[in-house]
C-alpha atoms as a PDB file:
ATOM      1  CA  UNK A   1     -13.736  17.541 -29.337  1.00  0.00           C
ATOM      2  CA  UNK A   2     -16.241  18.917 -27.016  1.00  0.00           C
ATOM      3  CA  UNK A   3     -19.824  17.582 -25.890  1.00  0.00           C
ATOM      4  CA  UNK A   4     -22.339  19.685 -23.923  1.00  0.00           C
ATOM      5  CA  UNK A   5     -25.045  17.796 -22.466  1.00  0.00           C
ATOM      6  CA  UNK A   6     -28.067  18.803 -20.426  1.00  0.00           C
ATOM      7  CA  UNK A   7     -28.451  16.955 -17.132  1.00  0.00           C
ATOM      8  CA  UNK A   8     -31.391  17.036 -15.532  1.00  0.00           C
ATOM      9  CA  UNK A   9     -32.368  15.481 -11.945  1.00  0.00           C
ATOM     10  CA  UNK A  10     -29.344  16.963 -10.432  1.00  0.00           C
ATOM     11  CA  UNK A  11     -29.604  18.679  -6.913  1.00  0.00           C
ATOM     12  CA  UNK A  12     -26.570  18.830  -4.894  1.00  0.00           C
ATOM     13  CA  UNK A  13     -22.999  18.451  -5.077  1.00  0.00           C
ATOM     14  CA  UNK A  14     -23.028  14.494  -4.496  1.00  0.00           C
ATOM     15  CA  UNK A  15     -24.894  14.586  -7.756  1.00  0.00           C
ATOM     16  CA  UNK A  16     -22.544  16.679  -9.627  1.00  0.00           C
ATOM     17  CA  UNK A  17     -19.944  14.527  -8.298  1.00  0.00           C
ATOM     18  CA  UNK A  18     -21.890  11.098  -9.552  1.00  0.00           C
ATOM     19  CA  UNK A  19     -21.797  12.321 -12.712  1.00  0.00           C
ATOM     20  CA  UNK A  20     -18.745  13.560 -13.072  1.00  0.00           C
ATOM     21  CA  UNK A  21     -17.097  10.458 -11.982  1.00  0.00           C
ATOM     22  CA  UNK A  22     -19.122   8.184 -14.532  1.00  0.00           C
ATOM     23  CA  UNK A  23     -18.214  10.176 -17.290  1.00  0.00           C
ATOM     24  CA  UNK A  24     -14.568  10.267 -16.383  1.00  0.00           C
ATOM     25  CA  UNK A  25     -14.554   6.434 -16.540  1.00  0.00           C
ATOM     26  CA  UNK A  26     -15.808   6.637 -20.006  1.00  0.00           C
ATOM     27  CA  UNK A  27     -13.438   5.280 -22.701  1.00  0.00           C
ATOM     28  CA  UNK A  28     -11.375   8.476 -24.443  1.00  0.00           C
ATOM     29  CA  UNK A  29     -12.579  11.082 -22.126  1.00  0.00           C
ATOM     30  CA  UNK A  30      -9.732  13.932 -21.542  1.00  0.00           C
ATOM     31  CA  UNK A  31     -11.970  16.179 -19.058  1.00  0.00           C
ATOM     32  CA  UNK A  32     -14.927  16.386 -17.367  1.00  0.00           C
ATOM     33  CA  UNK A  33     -16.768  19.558 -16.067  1.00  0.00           C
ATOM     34  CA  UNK A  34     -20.516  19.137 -14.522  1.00  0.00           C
ATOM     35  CA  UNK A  35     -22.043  22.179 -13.473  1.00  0.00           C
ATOM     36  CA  UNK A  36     -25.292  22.051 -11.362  1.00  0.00           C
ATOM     37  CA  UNK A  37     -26.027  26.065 -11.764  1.00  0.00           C
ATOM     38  CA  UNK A  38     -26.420  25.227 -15.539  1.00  0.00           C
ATOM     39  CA  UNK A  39     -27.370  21.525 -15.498  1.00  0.00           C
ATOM     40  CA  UNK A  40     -25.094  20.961 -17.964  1.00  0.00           C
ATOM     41  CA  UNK A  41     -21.675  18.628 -18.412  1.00  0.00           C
ATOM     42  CA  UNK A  42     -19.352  19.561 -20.600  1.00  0.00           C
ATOM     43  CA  UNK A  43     -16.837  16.241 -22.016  1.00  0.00           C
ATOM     44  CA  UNK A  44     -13.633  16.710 -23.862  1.00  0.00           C
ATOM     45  CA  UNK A  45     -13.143  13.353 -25.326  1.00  0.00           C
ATOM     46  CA  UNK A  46     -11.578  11.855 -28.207  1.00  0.00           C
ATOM     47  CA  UNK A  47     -13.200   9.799 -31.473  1.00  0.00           C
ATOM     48  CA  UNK A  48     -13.364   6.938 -29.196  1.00  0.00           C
ATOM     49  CA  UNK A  49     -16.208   8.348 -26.879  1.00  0.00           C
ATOM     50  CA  UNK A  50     -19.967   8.903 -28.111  1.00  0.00           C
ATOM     51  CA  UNK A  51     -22.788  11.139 -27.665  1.00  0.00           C
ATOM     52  CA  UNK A  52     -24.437   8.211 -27.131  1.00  0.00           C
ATOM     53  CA  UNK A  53     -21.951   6.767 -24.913  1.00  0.00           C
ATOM     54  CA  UNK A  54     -22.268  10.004 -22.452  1.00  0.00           C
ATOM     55  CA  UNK A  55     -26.250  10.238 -22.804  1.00  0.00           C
ATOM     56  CA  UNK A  56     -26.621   6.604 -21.252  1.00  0.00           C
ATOM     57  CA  UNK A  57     -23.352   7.497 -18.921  1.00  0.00           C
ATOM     58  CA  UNK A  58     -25.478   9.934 -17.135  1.00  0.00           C
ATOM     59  CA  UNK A  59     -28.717   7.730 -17.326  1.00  0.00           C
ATOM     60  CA  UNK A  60     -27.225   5.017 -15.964  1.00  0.00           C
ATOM     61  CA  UNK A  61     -25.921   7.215 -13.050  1.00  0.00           C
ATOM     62  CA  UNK A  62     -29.658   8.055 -12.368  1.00  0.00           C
ATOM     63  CA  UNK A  63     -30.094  11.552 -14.236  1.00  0.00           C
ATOM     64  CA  UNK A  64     -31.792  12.531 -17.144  1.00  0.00           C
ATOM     65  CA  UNK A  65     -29.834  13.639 -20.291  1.00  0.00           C
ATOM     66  CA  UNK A  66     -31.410  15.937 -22.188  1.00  0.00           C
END
């Protein structure tokens, strides 16, 4: 299945890559694509990753998902 999240906070490509890198390490997650022009990640995961999960993922990281 496939998540879209909001991200907010993000500015530059180091961001994109923070948050692209914590949700890769998520449990069940197949792919990863953040995009800062949209401020939005996009997760292909599995039953075994959350909404949740991904939502405190990025919060964690320092961003706001919205």
């Amino acid at each position: 299945m496939e998540t879209v999240v909001k991200v907010g906070g993000m500015k530059c490509g180091g961001c994109v890559k923070s948050v692209t890198g914590v949700l890769s390490e998520l449990p069940d997650v197949q792919k990863v694509e953040v995009s800062l022009e949209q401020n939005e990640a996009r997760v292909e995961h599995g039953a075994g990753c959350s909404l949740e999960a991904i939502r405190a993922a990025i919060e964690d990281a320092g961003f706001d998902a919205l």
